[in-house]
C-alpha atoms as a PDB file:
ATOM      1  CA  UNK A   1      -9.213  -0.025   5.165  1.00  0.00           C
ATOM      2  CA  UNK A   2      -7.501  -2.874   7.124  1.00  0.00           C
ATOM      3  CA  UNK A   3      -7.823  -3.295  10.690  1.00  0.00           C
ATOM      4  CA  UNK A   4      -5.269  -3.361  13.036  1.00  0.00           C
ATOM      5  CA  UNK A   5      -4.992  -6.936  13.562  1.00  0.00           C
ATOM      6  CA  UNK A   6      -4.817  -7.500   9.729  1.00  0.00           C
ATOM      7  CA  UNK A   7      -1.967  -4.990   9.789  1.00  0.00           C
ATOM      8  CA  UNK A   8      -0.117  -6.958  12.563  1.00  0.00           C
ATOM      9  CA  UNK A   9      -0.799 -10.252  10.726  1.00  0.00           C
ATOM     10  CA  UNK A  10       0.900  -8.615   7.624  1.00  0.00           C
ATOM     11  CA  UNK A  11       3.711  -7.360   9.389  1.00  0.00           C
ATOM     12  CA  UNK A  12       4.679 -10.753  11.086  1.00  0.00           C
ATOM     13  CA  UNK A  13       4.432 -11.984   7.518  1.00  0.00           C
ATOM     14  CA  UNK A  14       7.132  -9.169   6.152  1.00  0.00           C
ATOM     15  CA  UNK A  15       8.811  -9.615   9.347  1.00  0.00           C
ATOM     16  CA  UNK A  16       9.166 -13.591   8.720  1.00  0.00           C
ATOM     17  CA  UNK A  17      10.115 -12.696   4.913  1.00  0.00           C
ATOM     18  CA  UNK A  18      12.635 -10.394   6.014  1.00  0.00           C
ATOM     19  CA  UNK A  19      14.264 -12.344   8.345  1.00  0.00           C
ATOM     20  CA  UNK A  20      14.838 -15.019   6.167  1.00  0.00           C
ATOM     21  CA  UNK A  21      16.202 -12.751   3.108  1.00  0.00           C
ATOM     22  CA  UNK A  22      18.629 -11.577   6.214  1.00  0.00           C
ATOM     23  CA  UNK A  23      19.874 -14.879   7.029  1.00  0.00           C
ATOM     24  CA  UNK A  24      20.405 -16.019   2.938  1.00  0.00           C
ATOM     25  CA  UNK A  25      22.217 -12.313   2.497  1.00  0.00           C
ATOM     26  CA  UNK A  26      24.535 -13.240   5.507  1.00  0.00           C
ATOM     27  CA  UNK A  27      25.073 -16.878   5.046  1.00  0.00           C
ATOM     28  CA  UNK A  28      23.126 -17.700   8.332  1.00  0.00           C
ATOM     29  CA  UNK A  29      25.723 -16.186  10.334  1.00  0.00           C
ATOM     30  CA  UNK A  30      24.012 -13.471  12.356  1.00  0.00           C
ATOM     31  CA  UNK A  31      20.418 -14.378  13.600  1.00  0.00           C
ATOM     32  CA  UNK A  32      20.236 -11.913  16.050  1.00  0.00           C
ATOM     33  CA  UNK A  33      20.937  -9.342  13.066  1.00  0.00           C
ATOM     34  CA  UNK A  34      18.101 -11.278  10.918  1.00  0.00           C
ATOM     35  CA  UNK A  35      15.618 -10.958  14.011  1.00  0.00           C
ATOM     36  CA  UNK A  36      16.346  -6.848  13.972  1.00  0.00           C
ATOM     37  CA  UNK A  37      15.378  -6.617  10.312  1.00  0.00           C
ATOM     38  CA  UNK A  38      12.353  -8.392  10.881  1.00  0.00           C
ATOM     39  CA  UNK A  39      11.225  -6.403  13.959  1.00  0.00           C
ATOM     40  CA  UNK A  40      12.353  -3.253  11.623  1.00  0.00           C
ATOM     41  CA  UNK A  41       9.574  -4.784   8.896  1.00  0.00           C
ATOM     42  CA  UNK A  42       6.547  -5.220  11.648  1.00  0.00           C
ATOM     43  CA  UNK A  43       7.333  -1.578  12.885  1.00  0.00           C
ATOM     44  CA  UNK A  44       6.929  -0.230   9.387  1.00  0.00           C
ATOM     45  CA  UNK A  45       3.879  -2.169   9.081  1.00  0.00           C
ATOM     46  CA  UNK A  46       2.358   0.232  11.322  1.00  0.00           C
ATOM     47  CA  UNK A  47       4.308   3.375  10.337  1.00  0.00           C
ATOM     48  CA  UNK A  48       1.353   4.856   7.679  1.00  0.00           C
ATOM     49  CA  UNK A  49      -0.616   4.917  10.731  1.00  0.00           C
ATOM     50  CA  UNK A  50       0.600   6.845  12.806  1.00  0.00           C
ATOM     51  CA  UNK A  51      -1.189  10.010  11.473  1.00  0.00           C
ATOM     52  CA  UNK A  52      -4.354   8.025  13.218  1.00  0.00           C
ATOM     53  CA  UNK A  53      -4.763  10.086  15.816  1.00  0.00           C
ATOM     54  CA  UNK A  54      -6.641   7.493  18.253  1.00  0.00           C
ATOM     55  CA  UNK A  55      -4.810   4.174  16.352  1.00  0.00           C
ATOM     56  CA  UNK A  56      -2.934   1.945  18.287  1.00  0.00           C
ATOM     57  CA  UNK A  57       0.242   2.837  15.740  1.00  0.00           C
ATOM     58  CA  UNK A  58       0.921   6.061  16.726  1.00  0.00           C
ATOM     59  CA  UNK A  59       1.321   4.749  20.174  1.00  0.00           C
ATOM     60  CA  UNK A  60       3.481   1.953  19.263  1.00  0.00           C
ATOM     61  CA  UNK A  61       5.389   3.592  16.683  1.00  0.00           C
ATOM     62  CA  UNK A  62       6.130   6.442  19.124  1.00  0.00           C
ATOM     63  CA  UNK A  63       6.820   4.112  21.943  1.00  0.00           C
ATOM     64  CA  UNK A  64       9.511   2.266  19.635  1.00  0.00           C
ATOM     65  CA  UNK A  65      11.197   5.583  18.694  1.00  0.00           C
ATOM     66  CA  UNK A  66      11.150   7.009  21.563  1.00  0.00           C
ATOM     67  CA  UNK A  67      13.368   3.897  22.660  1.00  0.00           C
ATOM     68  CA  UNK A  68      15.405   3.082  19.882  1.00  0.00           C
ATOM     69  CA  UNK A  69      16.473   6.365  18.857  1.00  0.00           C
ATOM     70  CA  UNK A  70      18.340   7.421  22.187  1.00  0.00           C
ATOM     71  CA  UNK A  71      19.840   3.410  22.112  1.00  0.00           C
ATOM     72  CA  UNK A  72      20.675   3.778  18.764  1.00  0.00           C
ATOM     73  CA  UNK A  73      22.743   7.084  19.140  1.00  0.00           C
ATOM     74  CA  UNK A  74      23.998   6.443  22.550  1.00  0.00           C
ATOM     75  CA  UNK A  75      27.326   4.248  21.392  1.00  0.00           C
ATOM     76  CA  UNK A  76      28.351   6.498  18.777  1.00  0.00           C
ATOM     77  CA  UNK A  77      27.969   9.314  20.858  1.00  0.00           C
ATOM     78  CA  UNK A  78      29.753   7.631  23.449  1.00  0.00           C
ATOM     79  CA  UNK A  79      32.522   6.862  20.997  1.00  0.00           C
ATOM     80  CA  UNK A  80      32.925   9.943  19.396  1.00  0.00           C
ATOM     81  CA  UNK A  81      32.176  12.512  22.914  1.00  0.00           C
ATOM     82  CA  UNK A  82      33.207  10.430  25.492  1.00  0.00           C
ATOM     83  CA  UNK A  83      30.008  10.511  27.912  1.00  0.00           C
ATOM     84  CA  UNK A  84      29.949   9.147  30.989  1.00  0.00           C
ATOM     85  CA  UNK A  85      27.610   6.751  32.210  1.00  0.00           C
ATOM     86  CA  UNK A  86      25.251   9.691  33.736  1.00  0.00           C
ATOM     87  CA  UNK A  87      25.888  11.901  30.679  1.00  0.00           C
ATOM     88  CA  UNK A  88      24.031   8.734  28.703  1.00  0.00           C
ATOM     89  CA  UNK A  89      21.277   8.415  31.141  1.00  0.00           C
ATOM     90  CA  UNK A  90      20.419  11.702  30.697  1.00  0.00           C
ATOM     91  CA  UNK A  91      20.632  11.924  26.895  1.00  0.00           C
ATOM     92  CA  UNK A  92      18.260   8.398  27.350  1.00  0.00           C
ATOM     93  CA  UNK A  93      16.057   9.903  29.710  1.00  0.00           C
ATOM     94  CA  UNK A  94      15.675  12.982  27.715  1.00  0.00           C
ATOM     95  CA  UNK A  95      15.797  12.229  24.653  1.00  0.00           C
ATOM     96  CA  UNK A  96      12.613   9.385  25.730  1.00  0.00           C
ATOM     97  CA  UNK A  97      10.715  12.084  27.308  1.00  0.00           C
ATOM     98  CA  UNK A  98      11.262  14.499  24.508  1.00  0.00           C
ATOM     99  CA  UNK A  99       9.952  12.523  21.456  1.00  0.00           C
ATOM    100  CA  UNK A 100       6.841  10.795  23.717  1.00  0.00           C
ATOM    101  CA  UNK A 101       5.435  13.770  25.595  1.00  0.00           C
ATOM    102  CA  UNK A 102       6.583  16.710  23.014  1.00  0.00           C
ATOM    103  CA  UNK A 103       7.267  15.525  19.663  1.00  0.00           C
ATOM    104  CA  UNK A 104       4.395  12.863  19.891  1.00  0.00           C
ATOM    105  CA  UNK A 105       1.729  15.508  20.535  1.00  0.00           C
ATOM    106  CA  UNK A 106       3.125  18.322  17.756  1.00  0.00           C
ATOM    107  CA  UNK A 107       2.944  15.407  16.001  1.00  0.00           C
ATOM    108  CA  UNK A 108      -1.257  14.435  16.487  1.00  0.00           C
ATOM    109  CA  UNK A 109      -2.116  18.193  15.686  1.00  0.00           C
ATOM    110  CA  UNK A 110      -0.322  18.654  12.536  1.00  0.00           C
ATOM    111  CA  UNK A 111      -0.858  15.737  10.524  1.00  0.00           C
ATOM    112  CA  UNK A 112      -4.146  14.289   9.283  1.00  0.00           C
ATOM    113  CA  UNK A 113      -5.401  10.481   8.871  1.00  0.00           C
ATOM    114  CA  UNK A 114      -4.186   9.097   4.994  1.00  0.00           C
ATOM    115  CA  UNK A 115      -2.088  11.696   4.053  1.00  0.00           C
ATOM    116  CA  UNK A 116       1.437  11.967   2.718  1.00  0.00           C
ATOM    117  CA  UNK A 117       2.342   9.516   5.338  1.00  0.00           C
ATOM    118  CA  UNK A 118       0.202   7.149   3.252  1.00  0.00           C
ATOM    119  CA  UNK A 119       2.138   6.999   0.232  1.00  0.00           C
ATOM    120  CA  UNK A 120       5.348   5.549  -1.474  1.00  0.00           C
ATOM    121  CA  UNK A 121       7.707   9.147  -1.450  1.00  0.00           C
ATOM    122  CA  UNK A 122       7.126   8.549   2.528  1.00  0.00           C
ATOM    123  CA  UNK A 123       7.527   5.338   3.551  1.00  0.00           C
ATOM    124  CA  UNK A 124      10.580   5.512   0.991  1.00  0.00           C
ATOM    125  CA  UNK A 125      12.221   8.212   2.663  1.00  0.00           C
ATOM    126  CA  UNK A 126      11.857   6.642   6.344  1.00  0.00           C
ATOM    127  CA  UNK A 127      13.827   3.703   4.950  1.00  0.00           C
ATOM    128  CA  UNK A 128      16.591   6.280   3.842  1.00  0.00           C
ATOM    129  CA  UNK A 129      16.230   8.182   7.119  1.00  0.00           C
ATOM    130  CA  UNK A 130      17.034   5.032   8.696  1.00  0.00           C
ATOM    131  CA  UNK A 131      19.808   3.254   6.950  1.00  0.00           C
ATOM    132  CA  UNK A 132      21.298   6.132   7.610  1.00  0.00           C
ATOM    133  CA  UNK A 133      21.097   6.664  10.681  1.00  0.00           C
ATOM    134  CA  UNK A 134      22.673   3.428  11.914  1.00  0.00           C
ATOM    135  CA  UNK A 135      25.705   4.186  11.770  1.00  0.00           C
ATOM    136  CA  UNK A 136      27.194   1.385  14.147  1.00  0.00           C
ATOM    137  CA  UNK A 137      26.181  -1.248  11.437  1.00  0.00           C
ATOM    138  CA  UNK A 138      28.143  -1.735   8.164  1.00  0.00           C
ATOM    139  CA  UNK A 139      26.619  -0.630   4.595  1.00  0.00           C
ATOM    140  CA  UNK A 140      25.046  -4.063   3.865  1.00  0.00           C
ATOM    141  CA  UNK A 141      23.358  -4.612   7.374  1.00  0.00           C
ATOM    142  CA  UNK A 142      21.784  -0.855   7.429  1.00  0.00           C
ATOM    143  CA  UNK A 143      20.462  -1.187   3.614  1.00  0.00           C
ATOM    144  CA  UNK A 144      18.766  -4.235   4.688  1.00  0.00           C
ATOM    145  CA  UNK A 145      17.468  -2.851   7.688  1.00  0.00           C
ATOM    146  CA  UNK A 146      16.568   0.597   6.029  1.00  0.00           C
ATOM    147  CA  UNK A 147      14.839  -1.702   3.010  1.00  0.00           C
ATOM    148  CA  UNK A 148      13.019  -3.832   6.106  1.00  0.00           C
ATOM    149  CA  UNK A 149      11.168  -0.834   7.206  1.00  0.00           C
ATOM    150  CA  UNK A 150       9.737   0.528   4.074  1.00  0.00           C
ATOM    151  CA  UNK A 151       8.804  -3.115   2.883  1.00  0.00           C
ATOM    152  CA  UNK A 152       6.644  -3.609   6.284  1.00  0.00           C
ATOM    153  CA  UNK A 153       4.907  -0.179   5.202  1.00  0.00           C
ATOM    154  CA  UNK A 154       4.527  -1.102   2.416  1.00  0.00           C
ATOM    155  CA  UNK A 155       2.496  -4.477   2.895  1.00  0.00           C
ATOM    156  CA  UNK A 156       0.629  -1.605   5.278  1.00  0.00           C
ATOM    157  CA  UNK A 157      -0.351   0.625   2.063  1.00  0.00           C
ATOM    158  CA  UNK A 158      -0.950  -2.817   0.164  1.00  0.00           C
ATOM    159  CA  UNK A 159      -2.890  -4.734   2.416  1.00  0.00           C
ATOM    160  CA  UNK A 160      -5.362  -1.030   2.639  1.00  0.00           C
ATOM    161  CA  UNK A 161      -6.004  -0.997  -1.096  1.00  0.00           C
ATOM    162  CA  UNK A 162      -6.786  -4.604  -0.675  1.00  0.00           C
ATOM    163  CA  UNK A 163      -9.910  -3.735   1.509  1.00  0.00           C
ATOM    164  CA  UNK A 164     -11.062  -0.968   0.148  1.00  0.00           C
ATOM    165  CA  UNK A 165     -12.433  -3.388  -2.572  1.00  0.00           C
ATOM    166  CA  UNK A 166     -15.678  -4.877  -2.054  1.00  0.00           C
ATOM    167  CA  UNK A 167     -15.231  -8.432  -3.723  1.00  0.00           C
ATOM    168  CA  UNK A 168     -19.040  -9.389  -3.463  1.00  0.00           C
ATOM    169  CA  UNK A 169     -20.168  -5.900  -4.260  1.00  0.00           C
ATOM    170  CA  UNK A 170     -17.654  -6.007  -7.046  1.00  0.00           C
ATOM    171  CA  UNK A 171     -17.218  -2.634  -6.213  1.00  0.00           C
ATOM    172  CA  UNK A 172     -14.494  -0.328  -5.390  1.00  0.00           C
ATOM    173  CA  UNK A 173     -15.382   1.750  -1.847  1.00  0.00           C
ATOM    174  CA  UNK A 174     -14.458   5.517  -1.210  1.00  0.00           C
ATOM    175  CA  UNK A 175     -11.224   4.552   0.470  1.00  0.00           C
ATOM    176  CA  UNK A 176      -9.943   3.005  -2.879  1.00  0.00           C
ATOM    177  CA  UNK A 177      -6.491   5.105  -3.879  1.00  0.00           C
ATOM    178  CA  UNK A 178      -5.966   6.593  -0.642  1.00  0.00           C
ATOM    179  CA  UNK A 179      -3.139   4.753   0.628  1.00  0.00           C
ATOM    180  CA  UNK A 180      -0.730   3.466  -2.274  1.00  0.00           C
ATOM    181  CA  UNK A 181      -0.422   7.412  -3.864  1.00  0.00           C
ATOM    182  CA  UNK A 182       2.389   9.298  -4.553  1.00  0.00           C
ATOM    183  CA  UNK A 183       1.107  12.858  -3.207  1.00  0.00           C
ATOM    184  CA  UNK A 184      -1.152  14.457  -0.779  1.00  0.00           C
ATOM    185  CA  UNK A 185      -4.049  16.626  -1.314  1.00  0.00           C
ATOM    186  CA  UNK A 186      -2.369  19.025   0.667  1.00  0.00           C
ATOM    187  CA  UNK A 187       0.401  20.728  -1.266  1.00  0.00           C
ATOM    188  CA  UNK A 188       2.812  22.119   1.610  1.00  0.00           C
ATOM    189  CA  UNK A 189       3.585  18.243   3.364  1.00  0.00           C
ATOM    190  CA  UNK A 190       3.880  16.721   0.116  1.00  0.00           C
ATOM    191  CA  UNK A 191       6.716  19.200  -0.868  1.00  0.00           C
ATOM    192  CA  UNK A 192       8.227  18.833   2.822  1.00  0.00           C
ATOM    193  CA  UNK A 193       8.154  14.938   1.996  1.00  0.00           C
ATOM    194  CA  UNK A 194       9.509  15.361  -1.815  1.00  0.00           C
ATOM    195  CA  UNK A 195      12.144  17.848  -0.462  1.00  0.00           C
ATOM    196  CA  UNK A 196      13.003  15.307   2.183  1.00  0.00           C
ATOM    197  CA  UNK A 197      13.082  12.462   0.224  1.00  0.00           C
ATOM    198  CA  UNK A 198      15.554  14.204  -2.046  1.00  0.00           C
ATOM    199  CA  UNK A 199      17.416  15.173   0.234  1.00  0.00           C
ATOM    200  CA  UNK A 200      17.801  11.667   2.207  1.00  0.00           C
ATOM    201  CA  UNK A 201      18.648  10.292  -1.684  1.00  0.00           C
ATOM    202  CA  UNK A 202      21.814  12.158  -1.980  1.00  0.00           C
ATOM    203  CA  UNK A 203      22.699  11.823   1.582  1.00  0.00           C
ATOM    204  CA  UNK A 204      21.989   8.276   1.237  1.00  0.00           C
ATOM    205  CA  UNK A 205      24.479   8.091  -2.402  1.00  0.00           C
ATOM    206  CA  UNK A 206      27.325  10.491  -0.891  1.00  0.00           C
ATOM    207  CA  UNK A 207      27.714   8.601   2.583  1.00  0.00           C
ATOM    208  CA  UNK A 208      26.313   4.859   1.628  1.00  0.00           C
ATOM    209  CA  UNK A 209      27.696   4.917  -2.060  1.00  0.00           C
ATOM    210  CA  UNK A 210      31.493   4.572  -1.434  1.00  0.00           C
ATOM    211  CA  UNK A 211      30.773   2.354   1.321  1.00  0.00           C
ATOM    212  CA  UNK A 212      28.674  -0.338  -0.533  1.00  0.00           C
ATOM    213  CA  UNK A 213      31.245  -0.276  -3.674  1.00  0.00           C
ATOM    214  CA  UNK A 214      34.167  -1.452  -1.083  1.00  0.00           C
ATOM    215  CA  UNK A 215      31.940  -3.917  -0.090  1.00  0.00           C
ATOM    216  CA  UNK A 216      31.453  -5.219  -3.617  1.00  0.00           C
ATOM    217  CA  UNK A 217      34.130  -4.713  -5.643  1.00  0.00           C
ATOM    218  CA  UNK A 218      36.914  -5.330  -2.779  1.00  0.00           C
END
């Protein structure tokens, strides 16, 4: 399995990648845009992780949403409720508190290291789950972003299958197949994951779909 560090180093790599597939998709026209898909691609990086429960991902990863998921929904809830500025320092504050000190720790006693979060049904759906959830960005920008995330992870699941080969040994080591899979050994959070994923797919075609076809055949 890959260390932290070599995680991090892959991550910067995907992020780098991704950035510049951002800036050839939009022309060079929005960097700042180009520099959130990369920083979406070095977060996924560490997403398999964060069923580690004394990694430095979970941390991270939890710090990050904890953050970005208030920020994100804060403008369209402000658009579509009307809150005031101390309505949306509330929802902030809450919503922070809610997903580090609750959600976080739920989180840690139900899930075990190199499960279903390390495989491809996951990190797939989180890319879903978050294209469509930013739903201030056009169709083009959150399928890039969405794609960002689950490419980082994936480099994660890669980059872990990479060392668990001994090269001078020429042998393979126990950890070999336990983080590229497509199930769980556990039967109950692969189904929640499958179930999800399906889910996310055709809530991904119904609202996404009609969006992406005005943007290419316009």
């Amino acid at each position: 399995m890959a260390n932290f560090a070599v995680h991090v180093g892959g991550g910067i790599v995907a992020g780098v990648g991704m950035t510049a597939l951002s800036l050839l998709v939009f022309d060079f026209k929005n960097p700042w845009f180009a520099a959130t898909a990369g920083v979406a691609a070095i977060v996924g990086s560490m997403l398999p992780d964060i069923d580690h429960d004394e990694a430095i991902p979970i941390r991270e990863v939890f710090g990050v949403l904890a953050a970005a998921v208030p920020a994100i929904a804060m403008p369209y809830l402000t658009r579509v409720y009307g809150l005031s500025t101390e309505q949306a320092i509330c929802f902030f504050s809450a919503t922070y508190l809610g997903i580090r000190f609750v959600v976080a720790p739920i989180f840690k006693a139900f899930t075990v290291h190199r499960g279903i979060f390390h495989s491809l049904p996951f990190i797939a759906a989180a890319g879903q789950a978050l294209a469509l959830g930013l739903v201030g960005l056009n169709p083009m920008e959150r399928l890039l972003i969405g794609f960002s995330l689950s490419f980082g992870a994936l480099v994660h699941l890669i980059l872990d299958e990479i060392y668990a080969v001994d090269f001078t040994g020429r042998r393979l080591k126990k950890s070999f197949g336990t983080a590229i899979k497509l199930w769980s050994s556990d039967l109950i959070p692969t189904m929640i994951c499958y179930g999800a994923l399906l889910g996310l797919s055709v809530a991904s075609v119904v609202r996404l779909g009609p969006l992406l076809q005005r943007v290419f055949f316009k």
